[in-house]
PDBML (XML) file of the C-alpha atoms, coordinates in Angstrom:
<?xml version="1.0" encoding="UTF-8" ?>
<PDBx:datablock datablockName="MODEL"
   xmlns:PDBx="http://pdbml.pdb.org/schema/pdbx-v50.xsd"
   xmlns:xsi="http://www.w3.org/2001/XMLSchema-instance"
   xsi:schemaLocation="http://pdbml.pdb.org/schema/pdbx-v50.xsd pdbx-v50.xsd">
   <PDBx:atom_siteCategory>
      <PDBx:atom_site id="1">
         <PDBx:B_iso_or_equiv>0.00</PDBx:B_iso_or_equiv>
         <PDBx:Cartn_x>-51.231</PDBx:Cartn_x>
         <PDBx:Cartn_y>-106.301</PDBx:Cartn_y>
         <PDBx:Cartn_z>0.564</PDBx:Cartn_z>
         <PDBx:auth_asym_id>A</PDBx:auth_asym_id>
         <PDBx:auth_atom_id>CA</PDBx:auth_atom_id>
         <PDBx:auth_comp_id>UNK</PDBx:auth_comp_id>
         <PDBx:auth_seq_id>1</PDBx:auth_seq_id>
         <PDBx:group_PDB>ATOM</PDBx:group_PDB>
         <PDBx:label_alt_id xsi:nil="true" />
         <PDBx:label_asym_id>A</PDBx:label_asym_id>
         <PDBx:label_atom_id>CA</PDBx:label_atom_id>
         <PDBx:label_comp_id>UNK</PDBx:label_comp_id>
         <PDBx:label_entity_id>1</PDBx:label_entity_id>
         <PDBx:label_seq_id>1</PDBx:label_seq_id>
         <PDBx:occupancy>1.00</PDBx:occupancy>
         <PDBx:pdbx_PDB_model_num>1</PDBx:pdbx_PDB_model_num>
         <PDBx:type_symbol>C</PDBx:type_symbol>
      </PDBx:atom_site>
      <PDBx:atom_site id="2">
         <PDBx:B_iso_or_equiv>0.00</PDBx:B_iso_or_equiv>
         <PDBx:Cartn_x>-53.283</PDBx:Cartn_x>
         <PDBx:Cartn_y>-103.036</PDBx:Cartn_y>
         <PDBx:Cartn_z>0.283</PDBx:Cartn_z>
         <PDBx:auth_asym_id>A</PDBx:auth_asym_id>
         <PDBx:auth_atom_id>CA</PDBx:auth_atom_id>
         <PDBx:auth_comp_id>UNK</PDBx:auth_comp_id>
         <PDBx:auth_seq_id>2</PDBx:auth_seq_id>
         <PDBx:group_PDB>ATOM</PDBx:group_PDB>
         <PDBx:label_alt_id xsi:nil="true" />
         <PDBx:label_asym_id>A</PDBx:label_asym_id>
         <PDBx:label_atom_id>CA</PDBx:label_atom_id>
         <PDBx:label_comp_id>UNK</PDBx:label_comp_id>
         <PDBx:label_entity_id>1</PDBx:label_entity_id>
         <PDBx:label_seq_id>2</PDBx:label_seq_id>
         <PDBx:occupancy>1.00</PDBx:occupancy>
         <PDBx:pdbx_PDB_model_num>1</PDBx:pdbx_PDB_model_num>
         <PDBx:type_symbol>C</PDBx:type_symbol>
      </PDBx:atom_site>
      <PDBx:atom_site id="3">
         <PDBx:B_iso_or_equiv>0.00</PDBx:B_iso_or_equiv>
         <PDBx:Cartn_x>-56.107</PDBx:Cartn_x>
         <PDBx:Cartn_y>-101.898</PDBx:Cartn_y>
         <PDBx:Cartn_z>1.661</PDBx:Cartn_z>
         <PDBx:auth_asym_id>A</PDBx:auth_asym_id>
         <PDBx:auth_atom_id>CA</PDBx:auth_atom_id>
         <PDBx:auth_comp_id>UNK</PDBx:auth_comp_id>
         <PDBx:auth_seq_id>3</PDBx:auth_seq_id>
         <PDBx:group_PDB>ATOM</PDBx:group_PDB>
         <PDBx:label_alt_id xsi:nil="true" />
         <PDBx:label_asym_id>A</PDBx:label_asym_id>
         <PDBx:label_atom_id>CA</PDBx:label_atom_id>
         <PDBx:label_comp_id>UNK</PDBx:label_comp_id>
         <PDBx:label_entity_id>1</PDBx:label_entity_id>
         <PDBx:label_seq_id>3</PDBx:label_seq_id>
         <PDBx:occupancy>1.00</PDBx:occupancy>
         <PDBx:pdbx_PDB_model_num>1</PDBx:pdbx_PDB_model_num>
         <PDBx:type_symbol>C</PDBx:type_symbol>
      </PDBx:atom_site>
      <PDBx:atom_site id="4">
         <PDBx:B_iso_or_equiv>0.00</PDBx:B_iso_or_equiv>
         <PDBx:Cartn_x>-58.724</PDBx:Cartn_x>
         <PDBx:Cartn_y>-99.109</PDBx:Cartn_y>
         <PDBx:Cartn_z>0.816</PDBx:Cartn_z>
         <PDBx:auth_asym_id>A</PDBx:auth_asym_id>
         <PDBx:auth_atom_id>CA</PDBx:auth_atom_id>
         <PDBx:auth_comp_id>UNK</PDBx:auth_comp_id>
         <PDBx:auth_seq_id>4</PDBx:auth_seq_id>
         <PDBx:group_PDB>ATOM</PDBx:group_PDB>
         <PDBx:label_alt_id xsi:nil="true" />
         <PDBx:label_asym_id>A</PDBx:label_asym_id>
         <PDBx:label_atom_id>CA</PDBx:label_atom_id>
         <PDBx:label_comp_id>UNK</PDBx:label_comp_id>
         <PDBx:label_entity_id>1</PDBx:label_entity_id>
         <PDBx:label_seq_id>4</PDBx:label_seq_id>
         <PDBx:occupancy>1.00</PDBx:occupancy>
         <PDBx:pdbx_PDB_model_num>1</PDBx:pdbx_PDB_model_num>
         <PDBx:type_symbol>C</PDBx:type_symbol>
      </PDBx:atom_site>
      <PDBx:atom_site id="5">
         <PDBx:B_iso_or_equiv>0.00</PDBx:B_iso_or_equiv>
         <PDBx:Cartn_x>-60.425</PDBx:Cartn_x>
         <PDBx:Cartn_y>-97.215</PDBx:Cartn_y>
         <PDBx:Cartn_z>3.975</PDBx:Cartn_z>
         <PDBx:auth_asym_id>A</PDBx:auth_asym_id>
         <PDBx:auth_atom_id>CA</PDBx:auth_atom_id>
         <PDBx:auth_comp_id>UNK</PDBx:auth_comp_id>
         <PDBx:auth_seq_id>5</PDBx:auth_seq_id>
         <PDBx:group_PDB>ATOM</PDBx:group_PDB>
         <PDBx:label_alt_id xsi:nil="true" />
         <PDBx:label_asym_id>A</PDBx:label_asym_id>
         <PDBx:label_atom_id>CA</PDBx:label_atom_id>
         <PDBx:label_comp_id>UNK</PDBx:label_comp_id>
         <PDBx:label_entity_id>1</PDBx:label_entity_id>
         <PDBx:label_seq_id>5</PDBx:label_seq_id>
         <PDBx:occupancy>1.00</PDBx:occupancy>
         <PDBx:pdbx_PDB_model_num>1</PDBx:pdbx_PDB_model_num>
         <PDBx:type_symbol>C</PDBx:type_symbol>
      </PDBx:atom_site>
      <PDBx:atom_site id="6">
         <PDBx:B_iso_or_equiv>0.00</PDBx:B_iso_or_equiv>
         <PDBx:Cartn_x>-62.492</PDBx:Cartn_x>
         <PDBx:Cartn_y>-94.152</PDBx:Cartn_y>
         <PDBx:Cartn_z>3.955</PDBx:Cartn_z>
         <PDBx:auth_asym_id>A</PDBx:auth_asym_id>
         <PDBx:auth_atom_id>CA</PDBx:auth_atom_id>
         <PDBx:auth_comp_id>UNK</PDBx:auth_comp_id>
         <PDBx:auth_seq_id>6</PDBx:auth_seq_id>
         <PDBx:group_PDB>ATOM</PDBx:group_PDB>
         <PDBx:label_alt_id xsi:nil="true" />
         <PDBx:label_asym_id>A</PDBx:label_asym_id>
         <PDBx:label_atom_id>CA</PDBx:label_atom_id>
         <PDBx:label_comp_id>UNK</PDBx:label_comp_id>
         <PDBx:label_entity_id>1</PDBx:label_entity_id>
         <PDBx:label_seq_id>6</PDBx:label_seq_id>
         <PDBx:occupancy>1.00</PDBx:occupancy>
         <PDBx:pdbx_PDB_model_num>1</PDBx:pdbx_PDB_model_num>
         <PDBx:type_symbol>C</PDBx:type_symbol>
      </PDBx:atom_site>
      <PDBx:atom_site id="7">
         <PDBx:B_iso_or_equiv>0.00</PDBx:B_iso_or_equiv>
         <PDBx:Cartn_x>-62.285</PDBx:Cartn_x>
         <PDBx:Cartn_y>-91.871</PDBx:Cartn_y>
         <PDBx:Cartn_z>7.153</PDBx:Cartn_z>
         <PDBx:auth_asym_id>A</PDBx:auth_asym_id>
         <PDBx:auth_atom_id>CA</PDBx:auth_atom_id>
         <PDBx:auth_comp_id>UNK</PDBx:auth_comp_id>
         <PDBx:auth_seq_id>7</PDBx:auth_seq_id>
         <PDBx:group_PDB>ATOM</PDBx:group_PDB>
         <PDBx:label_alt_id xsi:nil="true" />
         <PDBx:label_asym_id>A</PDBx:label_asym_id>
         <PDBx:label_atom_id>CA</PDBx:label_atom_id>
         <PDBx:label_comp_id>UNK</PDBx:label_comp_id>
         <PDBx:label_entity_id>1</PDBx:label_entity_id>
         <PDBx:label_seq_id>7</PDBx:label_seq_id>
         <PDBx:occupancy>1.00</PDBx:occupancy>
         <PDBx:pdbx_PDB_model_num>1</PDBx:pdbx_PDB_model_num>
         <PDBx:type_symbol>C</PDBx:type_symbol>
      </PDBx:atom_site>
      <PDBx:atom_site id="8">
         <PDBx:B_iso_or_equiv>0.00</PDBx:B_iso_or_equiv>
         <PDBx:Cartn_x>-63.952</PDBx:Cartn_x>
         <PDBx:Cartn_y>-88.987</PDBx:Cartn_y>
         <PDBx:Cartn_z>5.733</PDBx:Cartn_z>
         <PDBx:auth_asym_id>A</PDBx:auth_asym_id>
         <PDBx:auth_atom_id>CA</PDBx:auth_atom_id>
         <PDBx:auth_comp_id>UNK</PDBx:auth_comp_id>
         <PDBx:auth_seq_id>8</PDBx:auth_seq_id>
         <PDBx:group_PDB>ATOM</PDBx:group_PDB>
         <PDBx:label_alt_id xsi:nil="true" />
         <PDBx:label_asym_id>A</PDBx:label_asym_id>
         <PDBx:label_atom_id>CA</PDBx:label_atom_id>
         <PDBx:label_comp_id>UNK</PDBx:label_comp_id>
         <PDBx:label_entity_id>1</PDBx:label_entity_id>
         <PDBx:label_seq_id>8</PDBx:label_seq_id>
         <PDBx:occupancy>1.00</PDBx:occupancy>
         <PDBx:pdbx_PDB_model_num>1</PDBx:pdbx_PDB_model_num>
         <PDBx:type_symbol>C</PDBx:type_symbol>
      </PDBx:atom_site>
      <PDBx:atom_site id="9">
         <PDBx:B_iso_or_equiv>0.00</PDBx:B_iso_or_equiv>
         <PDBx:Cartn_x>-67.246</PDBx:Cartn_x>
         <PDBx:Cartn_y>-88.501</PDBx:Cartn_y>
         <PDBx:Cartn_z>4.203</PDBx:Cartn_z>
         <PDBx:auth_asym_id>A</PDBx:auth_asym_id>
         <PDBx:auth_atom_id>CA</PDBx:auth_atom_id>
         <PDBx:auth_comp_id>UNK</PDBx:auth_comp_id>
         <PDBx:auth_seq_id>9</PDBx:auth_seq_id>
         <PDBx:group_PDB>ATOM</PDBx:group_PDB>
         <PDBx:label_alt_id xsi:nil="true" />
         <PDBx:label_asym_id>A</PDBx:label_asym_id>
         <PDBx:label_atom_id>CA</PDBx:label_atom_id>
         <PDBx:label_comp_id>UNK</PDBx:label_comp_id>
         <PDBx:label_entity_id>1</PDBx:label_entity_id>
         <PDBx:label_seq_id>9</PDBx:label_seq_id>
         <PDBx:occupancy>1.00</PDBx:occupancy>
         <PDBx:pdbx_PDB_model_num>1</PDBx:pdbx_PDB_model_num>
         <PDBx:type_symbol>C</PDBx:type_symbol>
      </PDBx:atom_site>
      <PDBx:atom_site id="10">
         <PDBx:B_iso_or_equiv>0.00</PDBx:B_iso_or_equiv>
         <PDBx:Cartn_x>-68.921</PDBx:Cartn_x>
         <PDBx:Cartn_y>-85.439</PDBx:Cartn_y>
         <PDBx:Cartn_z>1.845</PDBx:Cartn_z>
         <PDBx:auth_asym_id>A</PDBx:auth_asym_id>
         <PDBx:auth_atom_id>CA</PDBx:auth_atom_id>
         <PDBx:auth_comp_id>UNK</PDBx:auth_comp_id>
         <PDBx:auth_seq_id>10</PDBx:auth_seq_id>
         <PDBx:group_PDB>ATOM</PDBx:group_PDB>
         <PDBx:label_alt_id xsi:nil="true" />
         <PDBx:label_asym_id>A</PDBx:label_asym_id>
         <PDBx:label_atom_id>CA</PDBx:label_atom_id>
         <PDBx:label_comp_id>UNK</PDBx:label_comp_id>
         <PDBx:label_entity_id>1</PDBx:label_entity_id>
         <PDBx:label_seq_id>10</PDBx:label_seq_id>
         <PDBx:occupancy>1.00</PDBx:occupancy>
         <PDBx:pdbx_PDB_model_num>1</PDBx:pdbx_PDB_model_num>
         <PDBx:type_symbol>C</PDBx:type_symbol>
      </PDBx:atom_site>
      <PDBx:atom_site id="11">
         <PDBx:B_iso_or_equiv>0.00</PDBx:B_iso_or_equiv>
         <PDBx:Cartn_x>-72.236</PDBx:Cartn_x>
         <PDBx:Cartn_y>-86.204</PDBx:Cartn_y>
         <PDBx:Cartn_z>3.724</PDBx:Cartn_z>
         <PDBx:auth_asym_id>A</PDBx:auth_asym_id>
         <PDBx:auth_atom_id>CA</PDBx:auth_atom_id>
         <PDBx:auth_comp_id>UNK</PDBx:auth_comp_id>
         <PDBx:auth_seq_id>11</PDBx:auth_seq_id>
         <PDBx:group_PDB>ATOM</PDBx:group_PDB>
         <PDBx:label_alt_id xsi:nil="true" />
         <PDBx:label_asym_id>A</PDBx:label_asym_id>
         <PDBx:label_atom_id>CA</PDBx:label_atom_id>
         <PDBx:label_comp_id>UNK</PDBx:label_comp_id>
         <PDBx:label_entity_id>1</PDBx:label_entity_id>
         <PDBx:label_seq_id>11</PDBx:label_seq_id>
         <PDBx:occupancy>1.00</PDBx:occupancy>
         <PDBx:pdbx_PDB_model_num>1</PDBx:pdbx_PDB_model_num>
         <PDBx:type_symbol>C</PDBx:type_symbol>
      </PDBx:atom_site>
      <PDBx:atom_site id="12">
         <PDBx:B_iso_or_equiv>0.00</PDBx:B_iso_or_equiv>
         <PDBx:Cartn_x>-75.920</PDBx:Cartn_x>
         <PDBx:Cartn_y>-84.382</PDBx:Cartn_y>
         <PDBx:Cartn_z>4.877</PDBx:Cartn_z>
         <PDBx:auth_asym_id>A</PDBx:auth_asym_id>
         <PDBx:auth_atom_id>CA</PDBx:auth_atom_id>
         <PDBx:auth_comp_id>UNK</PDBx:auth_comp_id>
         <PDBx:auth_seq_id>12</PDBx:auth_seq_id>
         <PDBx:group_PDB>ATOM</PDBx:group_PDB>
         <PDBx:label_alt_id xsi:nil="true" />
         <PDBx:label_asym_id>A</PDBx:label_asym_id>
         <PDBx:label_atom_id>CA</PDBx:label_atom_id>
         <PDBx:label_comp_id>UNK</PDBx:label_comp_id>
         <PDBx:label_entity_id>1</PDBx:label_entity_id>
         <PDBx:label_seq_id>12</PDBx:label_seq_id>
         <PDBx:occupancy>1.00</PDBx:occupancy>
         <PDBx:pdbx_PDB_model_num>1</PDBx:pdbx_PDB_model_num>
         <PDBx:type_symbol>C</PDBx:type_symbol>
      </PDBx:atom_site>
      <PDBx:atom_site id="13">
         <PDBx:B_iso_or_equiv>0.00</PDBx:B_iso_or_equiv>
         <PDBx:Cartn_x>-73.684</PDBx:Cartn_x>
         <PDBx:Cartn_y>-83.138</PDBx:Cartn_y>
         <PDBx:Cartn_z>8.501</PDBx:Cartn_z>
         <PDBx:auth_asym_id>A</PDBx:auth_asym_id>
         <PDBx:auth_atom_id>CA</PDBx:auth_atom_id>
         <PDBx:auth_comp_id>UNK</PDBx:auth_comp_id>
         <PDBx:auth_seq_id>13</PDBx:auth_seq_id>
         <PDBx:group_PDB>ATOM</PDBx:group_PDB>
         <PDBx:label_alt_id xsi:nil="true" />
         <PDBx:label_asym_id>A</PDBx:label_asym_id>
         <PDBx:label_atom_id>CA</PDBx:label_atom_id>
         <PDBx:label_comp_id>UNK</PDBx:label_comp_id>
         <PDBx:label_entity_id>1</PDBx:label_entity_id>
         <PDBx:label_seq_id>13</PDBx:label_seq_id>
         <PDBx:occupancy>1.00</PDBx:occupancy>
         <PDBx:pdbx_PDB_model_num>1</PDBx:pdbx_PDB_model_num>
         <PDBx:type_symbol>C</PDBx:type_symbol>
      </PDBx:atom_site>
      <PDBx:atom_site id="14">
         <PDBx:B_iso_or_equiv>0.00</PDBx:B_iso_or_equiv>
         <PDBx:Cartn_x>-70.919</PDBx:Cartn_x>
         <PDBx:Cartn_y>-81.667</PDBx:Cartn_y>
         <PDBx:Cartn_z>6.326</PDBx:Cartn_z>
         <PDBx:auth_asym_id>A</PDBx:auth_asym_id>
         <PDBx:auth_atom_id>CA</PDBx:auth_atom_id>
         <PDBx:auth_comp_id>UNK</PDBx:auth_comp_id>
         <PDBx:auth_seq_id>14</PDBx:auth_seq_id>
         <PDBx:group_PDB>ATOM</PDBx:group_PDB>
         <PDBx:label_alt_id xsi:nil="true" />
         <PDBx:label_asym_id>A</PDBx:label_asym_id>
         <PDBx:label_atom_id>CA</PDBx:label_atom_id>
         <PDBx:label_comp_id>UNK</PDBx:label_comp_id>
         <PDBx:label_entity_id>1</PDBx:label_entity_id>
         <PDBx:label_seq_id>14</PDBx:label_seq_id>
         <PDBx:occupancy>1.00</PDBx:occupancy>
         <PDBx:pdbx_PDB_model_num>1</PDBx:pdbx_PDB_model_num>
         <PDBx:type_symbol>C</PDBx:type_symbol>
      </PDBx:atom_site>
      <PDBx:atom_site id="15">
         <PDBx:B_iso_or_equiv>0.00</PDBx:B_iso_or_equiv>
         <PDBx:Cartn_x>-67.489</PDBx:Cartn_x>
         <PDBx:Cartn_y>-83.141</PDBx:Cartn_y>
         <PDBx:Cartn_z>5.785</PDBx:Cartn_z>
         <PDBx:auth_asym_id>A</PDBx:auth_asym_id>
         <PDBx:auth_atom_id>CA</PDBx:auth_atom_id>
         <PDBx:auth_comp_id>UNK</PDBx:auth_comp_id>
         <PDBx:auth_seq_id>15</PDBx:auth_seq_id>
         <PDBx:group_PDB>ATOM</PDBx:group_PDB>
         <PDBx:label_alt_id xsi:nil="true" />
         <PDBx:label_asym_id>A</PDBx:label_asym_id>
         <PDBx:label_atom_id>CA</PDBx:label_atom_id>
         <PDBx:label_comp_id>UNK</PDBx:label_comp_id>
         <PDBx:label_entity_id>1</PDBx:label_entity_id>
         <PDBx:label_seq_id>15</PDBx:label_seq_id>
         <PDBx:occupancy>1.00</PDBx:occupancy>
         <PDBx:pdbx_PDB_model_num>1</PDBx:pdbx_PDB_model_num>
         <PDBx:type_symbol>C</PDBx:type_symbol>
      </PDBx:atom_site>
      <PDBx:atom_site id="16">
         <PDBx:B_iso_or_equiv>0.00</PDBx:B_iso_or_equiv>
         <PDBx:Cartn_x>-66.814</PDBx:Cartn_x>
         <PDBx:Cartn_y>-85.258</PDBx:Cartn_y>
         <PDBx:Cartn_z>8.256</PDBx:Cartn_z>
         <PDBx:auth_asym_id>A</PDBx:auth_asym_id>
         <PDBx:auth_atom_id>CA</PDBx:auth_atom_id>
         <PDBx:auth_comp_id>UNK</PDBx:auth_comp_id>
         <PDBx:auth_seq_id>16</PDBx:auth_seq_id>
         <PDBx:group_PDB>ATOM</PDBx:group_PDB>
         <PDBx:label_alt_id xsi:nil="true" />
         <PDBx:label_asym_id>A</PDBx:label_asym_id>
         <PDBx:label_atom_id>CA</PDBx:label_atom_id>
         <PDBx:label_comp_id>UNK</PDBx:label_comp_id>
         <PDBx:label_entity_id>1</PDBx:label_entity_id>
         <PDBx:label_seq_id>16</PDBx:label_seq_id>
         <PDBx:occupancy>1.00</PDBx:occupancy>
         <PDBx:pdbx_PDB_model_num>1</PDBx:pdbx_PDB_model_num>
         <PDBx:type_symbol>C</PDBx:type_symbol>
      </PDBx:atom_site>
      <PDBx:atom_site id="17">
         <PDBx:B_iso_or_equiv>0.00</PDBx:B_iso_or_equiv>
         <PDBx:Cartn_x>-63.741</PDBx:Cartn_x>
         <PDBx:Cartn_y>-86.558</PDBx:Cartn_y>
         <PDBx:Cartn_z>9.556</PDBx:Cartn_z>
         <PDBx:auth_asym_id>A</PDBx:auth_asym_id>
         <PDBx:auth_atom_id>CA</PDBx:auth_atom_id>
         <PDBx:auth_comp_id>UNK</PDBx:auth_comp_id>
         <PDBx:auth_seq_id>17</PDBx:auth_seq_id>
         <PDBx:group_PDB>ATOM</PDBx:group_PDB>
         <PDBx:label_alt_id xsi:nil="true" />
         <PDBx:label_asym_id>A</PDBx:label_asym_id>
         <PDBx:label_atom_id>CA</PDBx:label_atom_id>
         <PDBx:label_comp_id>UNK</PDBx:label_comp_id>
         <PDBx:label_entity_id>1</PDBx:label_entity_id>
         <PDBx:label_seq_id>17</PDBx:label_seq_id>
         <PDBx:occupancy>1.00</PDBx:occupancy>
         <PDBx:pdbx_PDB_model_num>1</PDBx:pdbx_PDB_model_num>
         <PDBx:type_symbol>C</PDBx:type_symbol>
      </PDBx:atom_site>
      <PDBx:atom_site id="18">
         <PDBx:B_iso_or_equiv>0.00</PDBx:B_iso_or_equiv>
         <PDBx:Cartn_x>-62.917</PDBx:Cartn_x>
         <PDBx:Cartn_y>-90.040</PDBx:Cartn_y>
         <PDBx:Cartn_z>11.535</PDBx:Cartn_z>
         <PDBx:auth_asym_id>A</PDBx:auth_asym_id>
         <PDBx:auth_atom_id>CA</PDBx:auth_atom_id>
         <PDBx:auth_comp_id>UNK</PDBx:auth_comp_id>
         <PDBx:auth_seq_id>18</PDBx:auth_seq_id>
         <PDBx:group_PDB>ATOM</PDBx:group_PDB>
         <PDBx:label_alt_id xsi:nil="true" />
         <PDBx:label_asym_id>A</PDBx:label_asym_id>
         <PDBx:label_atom_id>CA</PDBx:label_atom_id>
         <PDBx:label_comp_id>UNK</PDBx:label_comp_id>
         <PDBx:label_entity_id>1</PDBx:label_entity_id>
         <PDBx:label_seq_id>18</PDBx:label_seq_id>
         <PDBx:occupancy>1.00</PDBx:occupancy>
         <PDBx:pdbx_PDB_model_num>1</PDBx:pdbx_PDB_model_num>
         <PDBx:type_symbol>C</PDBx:type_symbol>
      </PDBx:atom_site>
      <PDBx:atom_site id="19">
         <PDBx:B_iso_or_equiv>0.00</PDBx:B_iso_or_equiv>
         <PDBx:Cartn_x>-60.149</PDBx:Cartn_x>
         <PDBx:Cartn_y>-89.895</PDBx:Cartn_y>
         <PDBx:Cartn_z>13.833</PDBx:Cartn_z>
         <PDBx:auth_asym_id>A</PDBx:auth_asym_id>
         <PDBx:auth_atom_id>CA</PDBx:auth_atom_id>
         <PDBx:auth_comp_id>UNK</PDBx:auth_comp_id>
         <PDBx:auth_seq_id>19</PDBx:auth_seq_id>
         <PDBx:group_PDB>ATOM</PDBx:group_PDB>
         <PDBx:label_alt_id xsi:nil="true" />
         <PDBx:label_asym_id>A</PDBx:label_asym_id>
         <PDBx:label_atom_id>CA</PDBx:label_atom_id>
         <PDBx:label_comp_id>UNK</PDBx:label_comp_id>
         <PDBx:label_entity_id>1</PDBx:label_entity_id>
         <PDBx:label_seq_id>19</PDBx:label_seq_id>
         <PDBx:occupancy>1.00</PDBx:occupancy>
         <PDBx:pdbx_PDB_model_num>1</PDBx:pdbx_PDB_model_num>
         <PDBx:type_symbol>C</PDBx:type_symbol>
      </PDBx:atom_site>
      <PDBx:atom_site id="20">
         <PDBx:B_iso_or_equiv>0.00</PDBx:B_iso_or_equiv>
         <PDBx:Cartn_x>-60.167</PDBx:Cartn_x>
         <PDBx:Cartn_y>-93.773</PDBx:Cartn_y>
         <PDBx:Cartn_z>13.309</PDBx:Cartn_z>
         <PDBx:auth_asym_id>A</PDBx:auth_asym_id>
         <PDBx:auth_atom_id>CA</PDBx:auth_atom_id>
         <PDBx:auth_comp_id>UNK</PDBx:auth_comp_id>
         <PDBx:auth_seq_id>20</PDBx:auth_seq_id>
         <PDBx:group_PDB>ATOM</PDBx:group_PDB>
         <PDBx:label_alt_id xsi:nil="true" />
         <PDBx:label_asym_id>A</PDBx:label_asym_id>
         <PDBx:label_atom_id>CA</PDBx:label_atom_id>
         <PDBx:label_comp_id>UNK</PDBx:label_comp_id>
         <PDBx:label_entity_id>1</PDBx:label_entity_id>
         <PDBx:label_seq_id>20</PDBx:label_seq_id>
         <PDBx:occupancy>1.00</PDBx:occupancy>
         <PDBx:pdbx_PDB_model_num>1</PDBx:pdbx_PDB_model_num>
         <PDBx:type_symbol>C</PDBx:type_symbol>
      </PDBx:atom_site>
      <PDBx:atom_site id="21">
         <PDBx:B_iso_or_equiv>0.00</PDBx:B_iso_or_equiv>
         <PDBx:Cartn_x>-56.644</PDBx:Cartn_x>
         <PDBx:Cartn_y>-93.998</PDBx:Cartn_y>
         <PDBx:Cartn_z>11.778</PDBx:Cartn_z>
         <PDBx:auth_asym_id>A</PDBx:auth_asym_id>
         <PDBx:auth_atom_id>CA</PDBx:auth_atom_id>
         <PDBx:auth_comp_id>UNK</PDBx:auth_comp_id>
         <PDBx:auth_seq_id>21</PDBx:auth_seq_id>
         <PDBx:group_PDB>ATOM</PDBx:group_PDB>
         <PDBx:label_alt_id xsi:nil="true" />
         <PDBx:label_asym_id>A</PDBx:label_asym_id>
         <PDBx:label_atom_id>CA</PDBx:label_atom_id>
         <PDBx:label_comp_id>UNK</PDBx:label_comp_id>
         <PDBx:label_entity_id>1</PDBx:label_entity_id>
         <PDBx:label_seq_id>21</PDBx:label_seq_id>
         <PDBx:occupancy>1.00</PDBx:occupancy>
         <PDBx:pdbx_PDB_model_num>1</PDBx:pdbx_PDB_model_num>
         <PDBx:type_symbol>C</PDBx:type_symbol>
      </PDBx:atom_site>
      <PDBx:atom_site id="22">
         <PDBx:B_iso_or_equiv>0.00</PDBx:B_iso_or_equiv>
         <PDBx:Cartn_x>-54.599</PDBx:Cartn_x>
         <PDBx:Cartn_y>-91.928</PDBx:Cartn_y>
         <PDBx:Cartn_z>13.931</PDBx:Cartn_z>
         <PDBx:auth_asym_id>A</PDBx:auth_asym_id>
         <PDBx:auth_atom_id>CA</PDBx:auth_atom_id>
         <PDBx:auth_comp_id>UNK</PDBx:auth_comp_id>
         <PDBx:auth_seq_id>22</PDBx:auth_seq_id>
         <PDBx:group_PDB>ATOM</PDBx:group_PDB>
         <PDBx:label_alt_id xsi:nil="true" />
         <PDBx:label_asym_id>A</PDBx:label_asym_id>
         <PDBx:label_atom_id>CA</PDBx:label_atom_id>
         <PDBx:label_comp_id>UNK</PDBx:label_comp_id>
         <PDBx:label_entity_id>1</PDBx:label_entity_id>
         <PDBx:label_seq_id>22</PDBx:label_seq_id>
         <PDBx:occupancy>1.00</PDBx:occupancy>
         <PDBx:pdbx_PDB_model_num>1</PDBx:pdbx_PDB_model_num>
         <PDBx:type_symbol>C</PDBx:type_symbol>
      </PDBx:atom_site>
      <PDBx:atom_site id="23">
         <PDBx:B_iso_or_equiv>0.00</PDBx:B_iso_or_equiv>
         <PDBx:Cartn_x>-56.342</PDBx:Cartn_x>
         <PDBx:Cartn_y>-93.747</PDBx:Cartn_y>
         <PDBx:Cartn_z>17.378</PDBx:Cartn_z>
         <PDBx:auth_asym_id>A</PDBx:auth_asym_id>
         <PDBx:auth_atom_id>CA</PDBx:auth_atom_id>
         <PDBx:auth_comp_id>UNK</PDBx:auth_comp_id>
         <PDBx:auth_seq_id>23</PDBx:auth_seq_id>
         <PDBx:group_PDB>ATOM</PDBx:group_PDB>
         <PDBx:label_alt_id xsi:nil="true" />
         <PDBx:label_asym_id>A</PDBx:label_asym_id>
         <PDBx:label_atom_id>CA</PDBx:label_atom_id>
         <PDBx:label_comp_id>UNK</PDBx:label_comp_id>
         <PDBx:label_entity_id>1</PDBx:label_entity_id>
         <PDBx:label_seq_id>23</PDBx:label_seq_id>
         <PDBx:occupancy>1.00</PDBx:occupancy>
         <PDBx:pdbx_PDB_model_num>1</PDBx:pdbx_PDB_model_num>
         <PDBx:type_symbol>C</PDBx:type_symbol>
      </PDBx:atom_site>
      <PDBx:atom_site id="24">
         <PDBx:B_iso_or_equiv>0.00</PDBx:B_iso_or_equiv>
         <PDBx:Cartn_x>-55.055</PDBx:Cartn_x>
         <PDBx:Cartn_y>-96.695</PDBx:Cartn_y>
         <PDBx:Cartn_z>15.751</PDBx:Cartn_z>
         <PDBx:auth_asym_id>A</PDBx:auth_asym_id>
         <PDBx:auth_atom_id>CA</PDBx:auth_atom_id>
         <PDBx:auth_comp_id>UNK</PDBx:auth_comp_id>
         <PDBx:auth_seq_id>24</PDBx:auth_seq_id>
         <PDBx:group_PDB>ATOM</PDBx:group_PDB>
         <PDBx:label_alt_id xsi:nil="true" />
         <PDBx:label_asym_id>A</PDBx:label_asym_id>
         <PDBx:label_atom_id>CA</PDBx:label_atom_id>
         <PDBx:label_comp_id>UNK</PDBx:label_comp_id>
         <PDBx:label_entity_id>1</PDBx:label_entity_id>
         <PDBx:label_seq_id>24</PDBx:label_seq_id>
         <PDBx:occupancy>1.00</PDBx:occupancy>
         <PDBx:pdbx_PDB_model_num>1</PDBx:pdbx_PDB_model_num>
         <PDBx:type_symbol>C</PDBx:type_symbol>
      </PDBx:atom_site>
      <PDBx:atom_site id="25">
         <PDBx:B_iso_or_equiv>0.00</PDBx:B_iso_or_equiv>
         <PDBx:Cartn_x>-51.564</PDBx:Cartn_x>
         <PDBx:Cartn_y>-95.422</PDBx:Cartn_y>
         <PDBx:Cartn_z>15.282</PDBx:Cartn_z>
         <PDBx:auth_asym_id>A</PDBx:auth_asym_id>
         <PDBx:auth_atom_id>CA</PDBx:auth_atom_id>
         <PDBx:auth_comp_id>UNK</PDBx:auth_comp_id>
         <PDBx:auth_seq_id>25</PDBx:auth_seq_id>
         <PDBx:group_PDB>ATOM</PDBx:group_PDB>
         <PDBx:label_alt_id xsi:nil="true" />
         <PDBx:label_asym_id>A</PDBx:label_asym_id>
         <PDBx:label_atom_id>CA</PDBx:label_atom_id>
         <PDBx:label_comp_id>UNK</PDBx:label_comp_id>
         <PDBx:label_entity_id>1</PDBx:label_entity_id>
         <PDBx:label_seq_id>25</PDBx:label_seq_id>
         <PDBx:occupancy>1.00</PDBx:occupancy>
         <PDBx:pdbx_PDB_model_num>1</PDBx:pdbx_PDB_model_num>
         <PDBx:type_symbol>C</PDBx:type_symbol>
      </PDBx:atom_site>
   </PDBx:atom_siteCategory>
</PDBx:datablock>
């Protein structure tokens, strides 16, 4: 019972970071 999330992207704004995860915590 795994699952595979990306928060963080290598993208055209820069890196990128979600604070998804620790919202959620």
């Amino acid at each position: 019972t795994e699952t595979l999330r990306f928060t963080t992207a290598i993208s055209t704004a820069g890196i990128v970071h979600l604070p998804t995860a620790e919202l959620l915590a």
